[in-house]
Protein backbone atom coordinates (compact mmCIF):
# COMPACT_ATOMS: atom_id res chain seq x y z
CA UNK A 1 -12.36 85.49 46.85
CA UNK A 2 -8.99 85.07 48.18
CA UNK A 3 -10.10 88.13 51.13
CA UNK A 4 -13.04 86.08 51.85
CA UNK A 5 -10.62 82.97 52.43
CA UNK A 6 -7.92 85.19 54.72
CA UNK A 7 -11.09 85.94 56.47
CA UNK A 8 -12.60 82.49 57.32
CA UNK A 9 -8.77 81.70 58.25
CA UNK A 10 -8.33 84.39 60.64
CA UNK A 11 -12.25 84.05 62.25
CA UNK A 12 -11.34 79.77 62.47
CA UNK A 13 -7.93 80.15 63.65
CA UNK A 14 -8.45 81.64 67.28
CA UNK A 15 -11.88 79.23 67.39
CA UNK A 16 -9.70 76.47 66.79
CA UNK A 17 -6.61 77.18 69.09
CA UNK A 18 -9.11 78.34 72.20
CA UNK A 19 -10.63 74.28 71.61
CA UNK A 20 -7.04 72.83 71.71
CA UNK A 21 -5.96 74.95 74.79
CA UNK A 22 -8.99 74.06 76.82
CA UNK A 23 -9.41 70.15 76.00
CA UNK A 24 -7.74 67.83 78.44
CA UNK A 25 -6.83 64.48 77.80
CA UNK A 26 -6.83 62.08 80.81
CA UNK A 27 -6.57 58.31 81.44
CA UNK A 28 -10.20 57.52 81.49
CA UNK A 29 -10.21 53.70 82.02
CA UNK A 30 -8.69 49.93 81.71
CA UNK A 31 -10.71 47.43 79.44
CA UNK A 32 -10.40 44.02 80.94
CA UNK A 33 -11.96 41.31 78.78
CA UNK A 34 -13.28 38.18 80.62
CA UNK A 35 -15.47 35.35 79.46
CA UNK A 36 -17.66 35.70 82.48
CA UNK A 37 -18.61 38.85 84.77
CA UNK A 38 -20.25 36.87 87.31
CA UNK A 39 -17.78 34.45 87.73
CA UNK A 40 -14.94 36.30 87.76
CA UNK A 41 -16.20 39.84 89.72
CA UNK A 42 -15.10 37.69 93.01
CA UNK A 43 -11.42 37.21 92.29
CA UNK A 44 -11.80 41.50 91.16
CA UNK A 45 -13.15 41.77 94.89
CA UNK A 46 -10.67 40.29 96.70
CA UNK A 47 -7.77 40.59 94.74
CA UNK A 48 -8.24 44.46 93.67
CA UNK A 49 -10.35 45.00 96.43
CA UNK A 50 -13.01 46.27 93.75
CA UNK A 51 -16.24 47.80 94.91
CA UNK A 52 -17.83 47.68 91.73
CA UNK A 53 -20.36 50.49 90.86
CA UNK A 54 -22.57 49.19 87.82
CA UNK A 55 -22.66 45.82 87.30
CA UNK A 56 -24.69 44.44 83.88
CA UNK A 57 -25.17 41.53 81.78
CA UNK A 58 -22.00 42.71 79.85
CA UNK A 59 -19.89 44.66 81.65
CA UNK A 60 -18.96 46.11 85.43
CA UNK A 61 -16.83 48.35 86.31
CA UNK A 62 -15.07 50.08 89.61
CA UNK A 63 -12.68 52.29 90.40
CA UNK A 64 -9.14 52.56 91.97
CA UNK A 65 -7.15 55.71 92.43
CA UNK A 66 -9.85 57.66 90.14
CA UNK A 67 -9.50 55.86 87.28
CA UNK A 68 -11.84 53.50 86.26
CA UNK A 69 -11.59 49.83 85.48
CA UNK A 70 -14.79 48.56 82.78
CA UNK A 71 -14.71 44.28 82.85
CA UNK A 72 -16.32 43.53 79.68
CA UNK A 73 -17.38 40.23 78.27
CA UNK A 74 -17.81 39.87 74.16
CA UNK A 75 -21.31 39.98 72.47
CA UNK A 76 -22.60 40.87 68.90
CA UNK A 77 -21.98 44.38 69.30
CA UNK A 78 -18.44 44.58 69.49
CA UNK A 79 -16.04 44.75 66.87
CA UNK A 80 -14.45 41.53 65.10
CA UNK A 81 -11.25 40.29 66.64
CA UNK A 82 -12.52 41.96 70.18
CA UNK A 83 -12.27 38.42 72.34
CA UNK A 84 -8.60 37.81 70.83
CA UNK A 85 -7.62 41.91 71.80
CA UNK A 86 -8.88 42.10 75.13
CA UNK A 87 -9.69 38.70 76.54
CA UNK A 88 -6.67 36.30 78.05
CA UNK A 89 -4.19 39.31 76.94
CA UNK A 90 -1.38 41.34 79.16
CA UNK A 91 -2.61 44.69 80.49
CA UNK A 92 0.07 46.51 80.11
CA UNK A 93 -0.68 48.28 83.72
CA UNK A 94 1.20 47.58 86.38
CA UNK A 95 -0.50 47.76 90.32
CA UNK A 96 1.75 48.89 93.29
CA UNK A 97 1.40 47.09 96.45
CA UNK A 98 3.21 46.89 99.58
CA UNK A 99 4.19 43.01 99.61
CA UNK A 100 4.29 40.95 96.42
CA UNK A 101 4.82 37.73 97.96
CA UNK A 102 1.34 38.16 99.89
CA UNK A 103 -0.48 39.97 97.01
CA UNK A 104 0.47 36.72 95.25
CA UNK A 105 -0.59 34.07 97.55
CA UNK A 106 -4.13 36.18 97.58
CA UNK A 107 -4.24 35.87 93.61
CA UNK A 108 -3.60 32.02 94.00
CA UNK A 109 -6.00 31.92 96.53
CA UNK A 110 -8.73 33.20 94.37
CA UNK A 111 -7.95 31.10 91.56
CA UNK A 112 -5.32 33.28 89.19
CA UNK A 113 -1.75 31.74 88.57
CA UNK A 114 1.25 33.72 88.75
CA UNK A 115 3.25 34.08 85.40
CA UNK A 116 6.51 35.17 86.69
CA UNK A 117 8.08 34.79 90.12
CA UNK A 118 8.95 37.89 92.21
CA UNK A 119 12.28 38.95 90.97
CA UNK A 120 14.43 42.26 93.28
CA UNK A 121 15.02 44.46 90.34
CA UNK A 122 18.54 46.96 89.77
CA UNK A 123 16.13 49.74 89.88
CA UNK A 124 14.85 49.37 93.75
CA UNK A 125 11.34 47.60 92.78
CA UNK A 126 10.12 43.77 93.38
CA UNK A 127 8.57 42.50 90.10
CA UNK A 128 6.21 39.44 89.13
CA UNK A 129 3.59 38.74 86.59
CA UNK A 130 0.18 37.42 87.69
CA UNK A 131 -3.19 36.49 85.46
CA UNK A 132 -6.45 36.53 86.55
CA UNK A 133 -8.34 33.08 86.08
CA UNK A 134 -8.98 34.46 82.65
CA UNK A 135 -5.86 34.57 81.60
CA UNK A 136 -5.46 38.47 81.94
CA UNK A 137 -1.70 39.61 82.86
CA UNK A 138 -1.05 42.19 84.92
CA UNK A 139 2.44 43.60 86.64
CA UNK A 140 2.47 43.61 90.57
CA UNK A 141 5.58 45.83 92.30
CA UNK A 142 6.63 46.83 95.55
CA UNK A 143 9.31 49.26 96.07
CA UNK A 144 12.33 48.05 98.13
């Protein structure tokens, strides 16, 4: 019995290591929760400049810099708690552009608020907090 054993060890082992050394794990993509796709996809447009790619009753989603951005509203099949997770909540992301001060008069402009004003950091960036008429925070720098 106990040969049998050293034998299903040794056969697994190498099965098991070759999985491990050949699965990648990559940033897949950002849930935003909002209370309506349709009304919100504009302020996604102009702000993010998103070109979404699917667009349904219940989520959208687009792209930017490969990695994939899913705006999901709640309905029966999620999970209990989901709205108070993911809708109104800080994304802890945080989106490089080259002027704060104009990226933030464009989120005004398309009806988000900004949460914190731009602030020169010690460590060379320019920092503020935005939200997205939903509520959703996000970071917004500029290297100095």
């Amino acid at each position: 019995m106990e040969r049998i054993i050293a034998e299903r060890r040794f056969f697994f082992y190498p099965v098991f290591a070759i999985l491990f050394e050949i699965m990648k794990v990559k940033l897949n993509s950002v849930l935003i929760g909002v209370s309506d796709i349709i009304k919100i996809k504009p302020f996604y447009e102009k702000v993010f400049n998103a070109k979404f790619t699917d667009v349904r009753p219940i989520f959208s989603c687009f792209a930017m810099d490969g990695i994939e951005f899913n705006i999901e509203e709640n309905s029966t099949e999620r999970s209990a708690g989901w709205t108070e997770k993911y809708l109104g909540t800080t994304k802890p992301i945080s989106l490089q552009v080259d002027n704060v001060d104009a990226f933030l008069e464009l989120v005004l402009a398309n009806g988000g608020k900004i949460i914190t004003q731009p602030k020169d950091m010690p460590w060379s960036w320019r920092d503020a907090e935005f939200a997205d008429p939903d509520g959703n925070t996000f970071i917004v720098e500029q290297e100095l």
